[in-house]
ModelCIF file with pLDDT and N, C-alpha, C, O atoms, coordinates in Angstrom:
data_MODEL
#
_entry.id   MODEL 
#
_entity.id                         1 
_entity.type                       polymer 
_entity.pdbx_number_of_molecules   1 
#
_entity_poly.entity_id                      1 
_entity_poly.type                           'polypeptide(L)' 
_entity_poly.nstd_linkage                   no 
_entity_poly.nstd_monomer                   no 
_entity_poly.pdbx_seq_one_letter_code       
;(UNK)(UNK)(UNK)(UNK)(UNK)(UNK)(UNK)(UNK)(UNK)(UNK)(UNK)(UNK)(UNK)(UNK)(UNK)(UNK)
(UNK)(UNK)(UNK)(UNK)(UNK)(UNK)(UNK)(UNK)(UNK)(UNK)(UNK)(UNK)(UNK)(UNK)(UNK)(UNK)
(UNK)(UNK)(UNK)(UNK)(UNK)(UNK)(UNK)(UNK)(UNK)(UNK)(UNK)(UNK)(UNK)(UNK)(UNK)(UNK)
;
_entity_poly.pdbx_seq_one_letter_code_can   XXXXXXXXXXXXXXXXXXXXXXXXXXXXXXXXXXXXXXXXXXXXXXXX 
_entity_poly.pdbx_strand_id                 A 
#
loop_
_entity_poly_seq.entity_id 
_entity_poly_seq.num 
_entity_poly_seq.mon_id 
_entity_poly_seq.hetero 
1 1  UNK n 
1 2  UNK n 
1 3  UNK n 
1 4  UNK n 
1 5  UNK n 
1 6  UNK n 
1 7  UNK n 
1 8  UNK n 
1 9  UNK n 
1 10 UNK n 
1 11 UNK n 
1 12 UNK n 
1 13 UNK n 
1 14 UNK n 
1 15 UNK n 
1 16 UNK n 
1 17 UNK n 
1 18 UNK n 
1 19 UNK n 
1 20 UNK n 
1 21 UNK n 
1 22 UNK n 
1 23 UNK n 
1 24 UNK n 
1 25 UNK n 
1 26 UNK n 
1 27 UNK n 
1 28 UNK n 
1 29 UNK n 
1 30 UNK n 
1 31 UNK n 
1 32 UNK n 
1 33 UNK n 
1 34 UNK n 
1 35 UNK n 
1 36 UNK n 
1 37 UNK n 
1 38 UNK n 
1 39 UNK n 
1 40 UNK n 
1 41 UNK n 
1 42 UNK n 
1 43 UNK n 
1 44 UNK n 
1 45 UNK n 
1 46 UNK n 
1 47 UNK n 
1 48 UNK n 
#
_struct_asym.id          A 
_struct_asym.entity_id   1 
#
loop_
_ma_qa_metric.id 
_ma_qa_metric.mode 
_ma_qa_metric.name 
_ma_qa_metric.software_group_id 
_ma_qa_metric.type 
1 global pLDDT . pLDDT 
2 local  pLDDT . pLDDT 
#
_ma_qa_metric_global.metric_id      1 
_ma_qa_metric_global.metric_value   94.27 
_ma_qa_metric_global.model_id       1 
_ma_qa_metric_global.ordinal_id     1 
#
loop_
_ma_qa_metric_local.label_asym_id 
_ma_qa_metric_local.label_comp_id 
_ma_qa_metric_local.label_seq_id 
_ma_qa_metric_local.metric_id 
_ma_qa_metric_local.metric_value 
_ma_qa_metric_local.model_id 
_ma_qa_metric_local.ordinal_id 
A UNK 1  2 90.00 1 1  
A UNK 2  2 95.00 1 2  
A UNK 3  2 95.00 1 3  
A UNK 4  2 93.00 1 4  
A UNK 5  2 95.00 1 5  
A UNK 6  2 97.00 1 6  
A UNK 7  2 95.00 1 7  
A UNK 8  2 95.00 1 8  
A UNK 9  2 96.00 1 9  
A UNK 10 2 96.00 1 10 
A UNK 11 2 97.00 1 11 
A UNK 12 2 98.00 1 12 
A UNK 13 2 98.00 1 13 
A UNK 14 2 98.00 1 14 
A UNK 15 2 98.00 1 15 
A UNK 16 2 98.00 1 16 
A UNK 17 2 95.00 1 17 
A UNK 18 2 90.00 1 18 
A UNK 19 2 84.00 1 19 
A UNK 20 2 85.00 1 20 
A UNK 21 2 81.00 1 21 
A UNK 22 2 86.00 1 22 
A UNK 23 2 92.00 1 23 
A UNK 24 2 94.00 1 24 
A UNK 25 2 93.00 1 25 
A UNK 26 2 95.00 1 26 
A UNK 27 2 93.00 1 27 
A UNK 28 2 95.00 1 28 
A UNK 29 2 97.00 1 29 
A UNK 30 2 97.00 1 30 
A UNK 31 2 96.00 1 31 
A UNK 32 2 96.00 1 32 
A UNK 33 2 97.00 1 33 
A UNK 34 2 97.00 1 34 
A UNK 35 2 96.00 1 35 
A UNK 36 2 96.00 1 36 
A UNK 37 2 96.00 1 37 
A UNK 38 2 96.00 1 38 
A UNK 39 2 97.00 1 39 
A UNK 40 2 98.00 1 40 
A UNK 41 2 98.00 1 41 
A UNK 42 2 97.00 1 42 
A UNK 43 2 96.00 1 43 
A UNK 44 2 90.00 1 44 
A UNK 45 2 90.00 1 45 
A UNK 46 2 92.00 1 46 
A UNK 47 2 93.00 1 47 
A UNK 48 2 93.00 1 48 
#
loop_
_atom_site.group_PDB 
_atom_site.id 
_atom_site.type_symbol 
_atom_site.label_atom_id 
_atom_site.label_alt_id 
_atom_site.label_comp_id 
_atom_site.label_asym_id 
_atom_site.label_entity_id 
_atom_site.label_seq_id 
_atom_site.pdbx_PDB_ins_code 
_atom_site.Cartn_x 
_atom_site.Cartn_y 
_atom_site.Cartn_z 
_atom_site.occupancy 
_atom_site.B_iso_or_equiv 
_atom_site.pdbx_formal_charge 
_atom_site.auth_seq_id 
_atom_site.auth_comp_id 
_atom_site.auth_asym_id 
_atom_site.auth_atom_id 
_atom_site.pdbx_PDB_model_num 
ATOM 1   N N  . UNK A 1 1  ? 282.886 22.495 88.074  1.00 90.00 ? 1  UNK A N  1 
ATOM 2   C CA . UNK A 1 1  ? 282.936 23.936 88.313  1.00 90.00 ? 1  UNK A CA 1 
ATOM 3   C C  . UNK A 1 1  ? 283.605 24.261 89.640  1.00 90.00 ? 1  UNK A C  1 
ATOM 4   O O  . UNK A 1 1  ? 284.327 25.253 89.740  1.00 90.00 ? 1  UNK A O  1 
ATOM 5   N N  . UNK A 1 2  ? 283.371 23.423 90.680  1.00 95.00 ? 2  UNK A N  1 
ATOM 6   C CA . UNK A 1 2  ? 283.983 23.864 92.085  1.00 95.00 ? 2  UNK A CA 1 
ATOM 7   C C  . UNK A 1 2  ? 285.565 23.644 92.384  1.00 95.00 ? 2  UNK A C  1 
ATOM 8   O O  . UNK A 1 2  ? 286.213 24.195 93.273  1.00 95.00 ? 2  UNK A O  1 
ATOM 9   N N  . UNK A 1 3  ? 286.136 22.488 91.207  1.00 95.00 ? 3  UNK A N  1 
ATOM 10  C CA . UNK A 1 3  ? 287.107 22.568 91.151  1.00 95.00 ? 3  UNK A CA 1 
ATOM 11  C C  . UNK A 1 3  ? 288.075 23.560 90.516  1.00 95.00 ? 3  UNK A C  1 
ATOM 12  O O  . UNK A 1 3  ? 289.209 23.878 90.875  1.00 95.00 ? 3  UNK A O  1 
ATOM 13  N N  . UNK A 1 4  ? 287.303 23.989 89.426  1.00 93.00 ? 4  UNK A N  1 
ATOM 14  C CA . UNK A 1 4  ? 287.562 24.828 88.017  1.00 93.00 ? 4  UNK A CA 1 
ATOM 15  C C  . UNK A 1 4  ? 287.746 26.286 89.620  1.00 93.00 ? 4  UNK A C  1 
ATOM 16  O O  . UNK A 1 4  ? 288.903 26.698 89.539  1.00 93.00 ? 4  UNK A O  1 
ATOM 17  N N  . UNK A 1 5  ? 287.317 26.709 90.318  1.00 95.00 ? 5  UNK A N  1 
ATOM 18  C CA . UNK A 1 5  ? 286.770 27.935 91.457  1.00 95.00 ? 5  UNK A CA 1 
ATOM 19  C C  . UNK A 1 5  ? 288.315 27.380 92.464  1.00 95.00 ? 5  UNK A C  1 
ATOM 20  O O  . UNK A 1 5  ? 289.428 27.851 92.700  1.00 95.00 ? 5  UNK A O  1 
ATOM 21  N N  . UNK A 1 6  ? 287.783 26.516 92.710  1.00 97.00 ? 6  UNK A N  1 
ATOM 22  C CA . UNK A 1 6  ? 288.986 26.322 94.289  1.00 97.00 ? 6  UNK A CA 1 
ATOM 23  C C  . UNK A 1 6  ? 290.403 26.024 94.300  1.00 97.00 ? 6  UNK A C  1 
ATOM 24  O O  . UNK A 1 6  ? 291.296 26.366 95.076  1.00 97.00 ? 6  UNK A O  1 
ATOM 25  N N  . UNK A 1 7  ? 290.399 25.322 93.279  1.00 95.00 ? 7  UNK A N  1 
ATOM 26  C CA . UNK A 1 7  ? 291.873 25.357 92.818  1.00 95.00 ? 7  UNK A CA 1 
ATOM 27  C C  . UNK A 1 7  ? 293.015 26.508 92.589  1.00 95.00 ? 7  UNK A C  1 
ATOM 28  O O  . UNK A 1 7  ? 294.240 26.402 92.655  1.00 95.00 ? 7  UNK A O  1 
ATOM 29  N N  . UNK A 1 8  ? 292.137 27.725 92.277  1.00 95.00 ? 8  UNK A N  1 
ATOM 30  C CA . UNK A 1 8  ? 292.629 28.804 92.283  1.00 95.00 ? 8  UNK A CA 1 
ATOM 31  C C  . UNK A 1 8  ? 293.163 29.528 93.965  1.00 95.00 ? 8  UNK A C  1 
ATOM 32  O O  . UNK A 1 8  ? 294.225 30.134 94.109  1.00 95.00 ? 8  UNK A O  1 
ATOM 33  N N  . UNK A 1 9  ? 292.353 29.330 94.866  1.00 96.00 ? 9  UNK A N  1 
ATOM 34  C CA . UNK A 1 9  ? 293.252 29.611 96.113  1.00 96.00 ? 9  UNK A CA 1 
ATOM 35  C C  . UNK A 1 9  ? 294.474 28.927 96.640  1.00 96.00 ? 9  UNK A C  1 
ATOM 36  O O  . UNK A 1 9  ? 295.008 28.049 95.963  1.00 96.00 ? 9  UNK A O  1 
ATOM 37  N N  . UNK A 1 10 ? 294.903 29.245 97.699  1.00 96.00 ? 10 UNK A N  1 
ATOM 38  C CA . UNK A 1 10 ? 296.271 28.312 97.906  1.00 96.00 ? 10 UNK A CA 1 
ATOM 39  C C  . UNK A 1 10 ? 296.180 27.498 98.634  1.00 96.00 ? 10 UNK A C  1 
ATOM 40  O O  . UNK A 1 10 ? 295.297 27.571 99.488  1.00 96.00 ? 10 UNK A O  1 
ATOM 41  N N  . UNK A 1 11 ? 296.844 26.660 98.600  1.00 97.00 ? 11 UNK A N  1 
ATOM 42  C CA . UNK A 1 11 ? 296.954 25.412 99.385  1.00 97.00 ? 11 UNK A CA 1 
ATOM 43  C C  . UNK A 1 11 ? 295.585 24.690 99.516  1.00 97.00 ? 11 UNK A C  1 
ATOM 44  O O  . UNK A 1 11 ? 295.064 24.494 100.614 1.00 97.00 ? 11 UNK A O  1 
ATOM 45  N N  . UNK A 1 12 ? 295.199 24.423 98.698  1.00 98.00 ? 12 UNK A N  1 
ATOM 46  C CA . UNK A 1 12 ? 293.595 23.422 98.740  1.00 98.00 ? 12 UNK A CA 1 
ATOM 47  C C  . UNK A 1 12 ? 294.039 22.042 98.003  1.00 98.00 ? 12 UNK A C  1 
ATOM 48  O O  . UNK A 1 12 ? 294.649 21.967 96.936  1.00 98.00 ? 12 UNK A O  1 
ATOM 49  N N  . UNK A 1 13 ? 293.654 21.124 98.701  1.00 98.00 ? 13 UNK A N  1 
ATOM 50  C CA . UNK A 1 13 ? 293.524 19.965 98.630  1.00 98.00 ? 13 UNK A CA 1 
ATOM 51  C C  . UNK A 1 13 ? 292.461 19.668 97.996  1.00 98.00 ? 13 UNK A C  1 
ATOM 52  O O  . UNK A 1 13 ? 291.363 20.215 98.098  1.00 98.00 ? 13 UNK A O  1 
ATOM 53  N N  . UNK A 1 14 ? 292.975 18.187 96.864  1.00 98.00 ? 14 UNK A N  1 
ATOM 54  C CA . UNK A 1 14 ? 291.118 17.409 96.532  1.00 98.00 ? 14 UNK A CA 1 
ATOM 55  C C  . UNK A 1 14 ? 291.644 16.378 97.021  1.00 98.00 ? 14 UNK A C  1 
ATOM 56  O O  . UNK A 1 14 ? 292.839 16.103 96.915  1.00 98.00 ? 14 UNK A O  1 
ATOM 57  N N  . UNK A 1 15 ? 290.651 15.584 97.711  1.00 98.00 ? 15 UNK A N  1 
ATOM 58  C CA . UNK A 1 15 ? 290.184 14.159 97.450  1.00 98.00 ? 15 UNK A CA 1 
ATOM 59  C C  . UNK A 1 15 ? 289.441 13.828 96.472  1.00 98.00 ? 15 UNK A C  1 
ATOM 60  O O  . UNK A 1 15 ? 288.493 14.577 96.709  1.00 98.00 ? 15 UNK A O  1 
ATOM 61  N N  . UNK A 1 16 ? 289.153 13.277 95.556  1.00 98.00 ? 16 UNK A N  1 
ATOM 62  C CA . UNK A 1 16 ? 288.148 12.690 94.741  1.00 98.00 ? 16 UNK A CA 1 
ATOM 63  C C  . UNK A 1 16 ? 288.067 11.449 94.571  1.00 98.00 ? 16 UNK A C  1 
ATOM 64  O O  . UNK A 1 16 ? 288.822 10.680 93.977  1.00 98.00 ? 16 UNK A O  1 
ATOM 65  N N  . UNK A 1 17 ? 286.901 11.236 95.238  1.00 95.00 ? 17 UNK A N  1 
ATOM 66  C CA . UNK A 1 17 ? 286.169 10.068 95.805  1.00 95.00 ? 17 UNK A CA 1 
ATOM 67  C C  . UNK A 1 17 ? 285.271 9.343  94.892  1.00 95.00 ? 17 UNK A C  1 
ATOM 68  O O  . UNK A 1 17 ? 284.141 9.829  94.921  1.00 95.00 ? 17 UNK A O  1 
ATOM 69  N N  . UNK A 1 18 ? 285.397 8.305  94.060  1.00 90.00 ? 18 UNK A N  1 
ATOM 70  C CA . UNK A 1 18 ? 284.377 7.145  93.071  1.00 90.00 ? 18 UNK A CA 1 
ATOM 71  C C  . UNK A 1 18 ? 284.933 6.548  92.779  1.00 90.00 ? 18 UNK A C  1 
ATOM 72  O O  . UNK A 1 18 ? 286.134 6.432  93.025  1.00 90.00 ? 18 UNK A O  1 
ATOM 73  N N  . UNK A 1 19 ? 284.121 5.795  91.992  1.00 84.00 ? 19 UNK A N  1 
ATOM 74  C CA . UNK A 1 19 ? 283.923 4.235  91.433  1.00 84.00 ? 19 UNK A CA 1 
ATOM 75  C C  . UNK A 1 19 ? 285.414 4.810  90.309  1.00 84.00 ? 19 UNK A C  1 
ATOM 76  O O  . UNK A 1 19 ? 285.789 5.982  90.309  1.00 84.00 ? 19 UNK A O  1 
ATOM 77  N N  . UNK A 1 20 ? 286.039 3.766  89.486  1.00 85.00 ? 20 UNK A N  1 
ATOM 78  C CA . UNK A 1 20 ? 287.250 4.449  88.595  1.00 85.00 ? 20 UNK A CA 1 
ATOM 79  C C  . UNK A 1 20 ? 286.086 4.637  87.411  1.00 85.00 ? 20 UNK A C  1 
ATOM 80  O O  . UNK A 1 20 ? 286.433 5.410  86.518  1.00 85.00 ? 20 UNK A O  1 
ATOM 81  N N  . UNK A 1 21 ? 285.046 4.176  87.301  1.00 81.00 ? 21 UNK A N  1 
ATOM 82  C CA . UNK A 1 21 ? 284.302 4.152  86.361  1.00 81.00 ? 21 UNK A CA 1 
ATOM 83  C C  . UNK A 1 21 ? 283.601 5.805  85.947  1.00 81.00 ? 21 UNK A C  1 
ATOM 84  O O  . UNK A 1 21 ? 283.105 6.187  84.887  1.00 81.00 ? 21 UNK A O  1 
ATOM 85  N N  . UNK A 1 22 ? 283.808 6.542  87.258  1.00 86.00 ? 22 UNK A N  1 
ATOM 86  C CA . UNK A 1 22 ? 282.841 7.897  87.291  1.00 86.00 ? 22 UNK A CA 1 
ATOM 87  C C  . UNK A 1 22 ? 283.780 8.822  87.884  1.00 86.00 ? 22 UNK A C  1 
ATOM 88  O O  . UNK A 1 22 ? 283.399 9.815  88.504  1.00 86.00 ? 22 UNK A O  1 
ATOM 89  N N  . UNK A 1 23 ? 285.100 8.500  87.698  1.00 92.00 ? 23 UNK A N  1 
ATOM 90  C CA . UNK A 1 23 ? 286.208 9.479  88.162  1.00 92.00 ? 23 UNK A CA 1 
ATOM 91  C C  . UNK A 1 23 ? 286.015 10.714 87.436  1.00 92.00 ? 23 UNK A C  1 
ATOM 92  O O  . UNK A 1 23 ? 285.288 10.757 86.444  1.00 92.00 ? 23 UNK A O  1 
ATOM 93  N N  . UNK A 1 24 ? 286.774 11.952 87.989  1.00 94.00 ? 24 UNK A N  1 
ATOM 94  C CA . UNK A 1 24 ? 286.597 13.027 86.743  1.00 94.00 ? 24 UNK A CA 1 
ATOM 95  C C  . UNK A 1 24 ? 287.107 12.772 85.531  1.00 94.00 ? 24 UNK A C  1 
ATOM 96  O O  . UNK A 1 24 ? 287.895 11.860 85.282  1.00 94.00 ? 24 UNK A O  1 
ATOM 97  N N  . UNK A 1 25 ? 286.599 13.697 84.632  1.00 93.00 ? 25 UNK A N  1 
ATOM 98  C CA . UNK A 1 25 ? 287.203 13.602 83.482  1.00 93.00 ? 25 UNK A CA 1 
ATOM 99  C C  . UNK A 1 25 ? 288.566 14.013 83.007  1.00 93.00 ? 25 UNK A C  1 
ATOM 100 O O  . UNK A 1 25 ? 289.134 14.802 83.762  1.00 93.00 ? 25 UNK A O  1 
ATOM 101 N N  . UNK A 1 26 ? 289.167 13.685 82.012  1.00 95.00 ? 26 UNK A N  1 
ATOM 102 C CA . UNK A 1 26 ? 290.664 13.402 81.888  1.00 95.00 ? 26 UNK A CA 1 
ATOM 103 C C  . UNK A 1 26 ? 291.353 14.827 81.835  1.00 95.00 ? 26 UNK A C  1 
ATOM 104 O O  . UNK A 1 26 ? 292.562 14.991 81.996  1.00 95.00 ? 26 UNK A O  1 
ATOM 105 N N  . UNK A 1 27 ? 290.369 15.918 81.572  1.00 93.00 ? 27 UNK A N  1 
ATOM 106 C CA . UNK A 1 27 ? 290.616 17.370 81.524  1.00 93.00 ? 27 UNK A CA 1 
ATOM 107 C C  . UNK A 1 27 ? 290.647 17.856 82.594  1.00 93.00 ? 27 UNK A C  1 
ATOM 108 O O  . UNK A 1 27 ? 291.435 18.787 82.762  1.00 93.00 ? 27 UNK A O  1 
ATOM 109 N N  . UNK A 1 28 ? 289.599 17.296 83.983  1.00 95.00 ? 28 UNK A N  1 
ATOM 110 C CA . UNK A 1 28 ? 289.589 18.287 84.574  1.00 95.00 ? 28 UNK A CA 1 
ATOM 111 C C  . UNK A 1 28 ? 291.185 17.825 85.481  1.00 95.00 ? 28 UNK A C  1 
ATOM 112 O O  . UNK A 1 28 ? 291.531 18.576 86.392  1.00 95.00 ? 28 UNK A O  1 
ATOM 113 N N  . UNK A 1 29 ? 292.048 16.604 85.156  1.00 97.00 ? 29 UNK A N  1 
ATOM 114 C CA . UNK A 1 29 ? 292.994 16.858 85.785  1.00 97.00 ? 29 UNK A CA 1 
ATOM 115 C C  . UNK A 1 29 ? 294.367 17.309 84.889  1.00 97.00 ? 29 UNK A C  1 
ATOM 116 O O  . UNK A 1 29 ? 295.363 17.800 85.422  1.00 97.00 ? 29 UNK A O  1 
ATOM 117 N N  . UNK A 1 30 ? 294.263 17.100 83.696  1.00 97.00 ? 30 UNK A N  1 
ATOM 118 C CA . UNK A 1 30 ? 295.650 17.625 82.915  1.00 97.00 ? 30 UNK A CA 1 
ATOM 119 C C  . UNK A 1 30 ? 295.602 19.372 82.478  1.00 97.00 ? 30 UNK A C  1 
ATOM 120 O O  . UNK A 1 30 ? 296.580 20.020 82.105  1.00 97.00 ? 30 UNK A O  1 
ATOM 121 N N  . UNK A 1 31 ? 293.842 20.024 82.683  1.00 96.00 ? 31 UNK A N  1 
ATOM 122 C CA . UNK A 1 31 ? 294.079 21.162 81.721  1.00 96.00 ? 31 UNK A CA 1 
ATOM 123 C C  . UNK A 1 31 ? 293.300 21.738 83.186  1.00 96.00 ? 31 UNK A C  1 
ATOM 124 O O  . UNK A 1 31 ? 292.955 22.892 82.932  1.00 96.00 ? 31 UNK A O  1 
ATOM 125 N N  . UNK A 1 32 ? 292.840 21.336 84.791  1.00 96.00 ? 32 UNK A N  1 
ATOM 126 C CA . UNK A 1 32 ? 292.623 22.301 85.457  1.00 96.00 ? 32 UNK A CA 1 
ATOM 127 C C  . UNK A 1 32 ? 293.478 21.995 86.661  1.00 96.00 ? 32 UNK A C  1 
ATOM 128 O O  . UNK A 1 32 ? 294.098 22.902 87.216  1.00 96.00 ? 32 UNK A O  1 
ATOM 129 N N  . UNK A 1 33 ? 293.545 20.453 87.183  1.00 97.00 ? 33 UNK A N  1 
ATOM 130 C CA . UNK A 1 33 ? 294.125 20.662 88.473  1.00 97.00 ? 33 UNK A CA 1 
ATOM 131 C C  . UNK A 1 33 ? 295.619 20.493 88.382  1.00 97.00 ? 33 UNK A C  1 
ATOM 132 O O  . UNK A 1 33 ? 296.337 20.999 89.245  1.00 97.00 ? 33 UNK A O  1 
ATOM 133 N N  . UNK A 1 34 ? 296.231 19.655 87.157  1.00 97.00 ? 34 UNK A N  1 
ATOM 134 C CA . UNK A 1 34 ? 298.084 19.579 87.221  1.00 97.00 ? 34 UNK A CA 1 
ATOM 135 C C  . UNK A 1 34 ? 298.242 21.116 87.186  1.00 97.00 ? 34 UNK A C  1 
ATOM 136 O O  . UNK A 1 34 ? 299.064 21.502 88.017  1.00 97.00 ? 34 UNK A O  1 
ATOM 137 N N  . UNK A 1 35 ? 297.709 22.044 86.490  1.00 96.00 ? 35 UNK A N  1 
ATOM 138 C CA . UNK A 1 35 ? 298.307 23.190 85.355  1.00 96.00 ? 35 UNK A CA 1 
ATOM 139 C C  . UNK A 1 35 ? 298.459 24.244 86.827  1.00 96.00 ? 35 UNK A C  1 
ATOM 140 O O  . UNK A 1 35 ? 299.454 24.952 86.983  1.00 96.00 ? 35 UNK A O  1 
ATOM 141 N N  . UNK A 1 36 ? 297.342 24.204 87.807  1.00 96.00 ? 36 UNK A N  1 
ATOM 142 C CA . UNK A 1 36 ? 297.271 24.710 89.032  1.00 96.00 ? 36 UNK A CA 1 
ATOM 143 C C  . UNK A 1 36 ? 298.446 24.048 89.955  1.00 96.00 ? 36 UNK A C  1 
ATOM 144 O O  . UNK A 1 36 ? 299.443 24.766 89.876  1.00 96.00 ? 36 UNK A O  1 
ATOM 145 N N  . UNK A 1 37 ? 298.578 23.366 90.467  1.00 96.00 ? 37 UNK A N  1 
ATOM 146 C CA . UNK A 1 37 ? 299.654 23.016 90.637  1.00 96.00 ? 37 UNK A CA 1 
ATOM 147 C C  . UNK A 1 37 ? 298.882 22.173 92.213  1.00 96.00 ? 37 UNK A C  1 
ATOM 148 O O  . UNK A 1 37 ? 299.481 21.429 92.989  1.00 96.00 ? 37 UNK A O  1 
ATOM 149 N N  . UNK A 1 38 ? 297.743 22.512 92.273  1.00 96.00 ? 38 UNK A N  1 
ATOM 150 C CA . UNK A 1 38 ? 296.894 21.880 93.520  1.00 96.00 ? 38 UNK A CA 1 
ATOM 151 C C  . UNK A 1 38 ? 297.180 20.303 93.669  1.00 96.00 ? 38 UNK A C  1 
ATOM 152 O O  . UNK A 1 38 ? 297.348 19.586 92.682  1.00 96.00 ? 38 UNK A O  1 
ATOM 153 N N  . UNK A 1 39 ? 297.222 19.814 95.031  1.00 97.00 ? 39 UNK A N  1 
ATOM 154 C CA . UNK A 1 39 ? 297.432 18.757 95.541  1.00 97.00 ? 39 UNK A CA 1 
ATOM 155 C C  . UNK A 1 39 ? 296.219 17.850 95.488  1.00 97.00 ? 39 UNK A C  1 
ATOM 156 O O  . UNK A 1 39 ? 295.228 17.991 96.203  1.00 97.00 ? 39 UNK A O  1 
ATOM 157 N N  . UNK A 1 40 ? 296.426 16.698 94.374  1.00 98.00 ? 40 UNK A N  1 
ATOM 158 C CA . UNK A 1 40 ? 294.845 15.658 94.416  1.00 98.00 ? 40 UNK A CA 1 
ATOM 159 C C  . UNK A 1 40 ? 295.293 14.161 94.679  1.00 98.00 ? 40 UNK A C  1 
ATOM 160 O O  . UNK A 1 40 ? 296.355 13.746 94.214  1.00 98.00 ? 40 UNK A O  1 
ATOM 161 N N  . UNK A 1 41 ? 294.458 13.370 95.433  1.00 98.00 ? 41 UNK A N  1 
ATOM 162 C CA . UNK A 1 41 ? 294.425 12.032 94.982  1.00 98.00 ? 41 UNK A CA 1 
ATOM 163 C C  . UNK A 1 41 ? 292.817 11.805 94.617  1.00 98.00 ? 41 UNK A C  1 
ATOM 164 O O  . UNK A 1 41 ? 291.771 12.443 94.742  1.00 98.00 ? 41 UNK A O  1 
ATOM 165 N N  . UNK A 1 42 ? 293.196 10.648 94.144  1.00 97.00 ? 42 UNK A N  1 
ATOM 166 C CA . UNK A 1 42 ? 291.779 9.647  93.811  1.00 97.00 ? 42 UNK A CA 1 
ATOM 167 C C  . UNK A 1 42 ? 291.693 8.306  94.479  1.00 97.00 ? 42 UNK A C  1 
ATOM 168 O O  . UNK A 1 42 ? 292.561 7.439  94.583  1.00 97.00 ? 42 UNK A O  1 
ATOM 169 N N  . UNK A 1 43 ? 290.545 8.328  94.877  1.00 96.00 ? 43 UNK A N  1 
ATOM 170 C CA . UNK A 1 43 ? 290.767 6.915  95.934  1.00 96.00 ? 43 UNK A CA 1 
ATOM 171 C C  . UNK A 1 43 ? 288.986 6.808  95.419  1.00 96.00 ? 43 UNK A C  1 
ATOM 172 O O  . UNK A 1 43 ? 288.170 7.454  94.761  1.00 96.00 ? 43 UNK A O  1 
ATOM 173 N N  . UNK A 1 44 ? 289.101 5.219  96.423  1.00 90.00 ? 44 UNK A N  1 
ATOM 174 C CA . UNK A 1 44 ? 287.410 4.870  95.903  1.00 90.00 ? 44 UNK A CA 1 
ATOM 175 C C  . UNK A 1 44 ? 286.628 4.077  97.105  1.00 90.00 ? 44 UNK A C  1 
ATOM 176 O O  . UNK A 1 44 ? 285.727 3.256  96.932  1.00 90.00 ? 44 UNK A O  1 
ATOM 177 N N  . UNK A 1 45 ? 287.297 4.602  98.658  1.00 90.00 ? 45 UNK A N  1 
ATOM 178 C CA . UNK A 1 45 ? 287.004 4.344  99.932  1.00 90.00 ? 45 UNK A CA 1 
ATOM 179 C C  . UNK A 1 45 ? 286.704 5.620  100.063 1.00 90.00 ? 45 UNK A C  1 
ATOM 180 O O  . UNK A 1 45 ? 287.201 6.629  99.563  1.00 90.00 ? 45 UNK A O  1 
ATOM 181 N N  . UNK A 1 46 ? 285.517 5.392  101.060 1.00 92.00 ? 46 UNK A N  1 
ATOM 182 C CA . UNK A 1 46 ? 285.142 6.985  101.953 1.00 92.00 ? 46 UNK A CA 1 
ATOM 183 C C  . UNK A 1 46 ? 285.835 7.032  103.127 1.00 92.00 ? 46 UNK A C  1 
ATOM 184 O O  . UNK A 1 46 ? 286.493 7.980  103.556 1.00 92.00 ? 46 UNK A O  1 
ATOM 185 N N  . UNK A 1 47 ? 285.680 6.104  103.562 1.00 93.00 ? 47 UNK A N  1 
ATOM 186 C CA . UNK A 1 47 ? 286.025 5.824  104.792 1.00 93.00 ? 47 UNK A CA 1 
ATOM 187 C C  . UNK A 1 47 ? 286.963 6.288  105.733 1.00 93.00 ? 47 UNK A C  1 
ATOM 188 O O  . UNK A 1 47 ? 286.971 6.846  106.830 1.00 93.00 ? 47 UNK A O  1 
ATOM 189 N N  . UNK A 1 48 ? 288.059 5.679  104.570 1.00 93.00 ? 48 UNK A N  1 
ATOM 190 C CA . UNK A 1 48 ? 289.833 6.053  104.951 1.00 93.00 ? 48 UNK A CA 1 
ATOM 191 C C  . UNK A 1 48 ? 289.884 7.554  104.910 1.00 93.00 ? 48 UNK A C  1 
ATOM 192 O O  . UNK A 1 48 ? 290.944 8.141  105.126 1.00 93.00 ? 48 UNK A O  1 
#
């Protein structure tokens, strides 16, 4: 949902941070965050 919300302002960044096992689901990046045009990676360090 917070992505489905924030993606809609400009210029917002995701990180999304897990295991590849508990990544989001395959929708929320082809039908909410590509279609937005928002900037994401996926990584599975906090750290960095």
């Amino acid at each position: 949902s917070l992505i489905k919300a924030m993606c809609r302002y400009k210029n917002v960044r995701f990180v999304l941070i897990s295991p590849k096992e508990l990544q989001v689901p395959d929708y929320i990046i082809t039908d909410v965050l590509e279609p937005s045009g928002a900037k994401y990676v996926q990584v599975e360090n906090m750290e960095a």
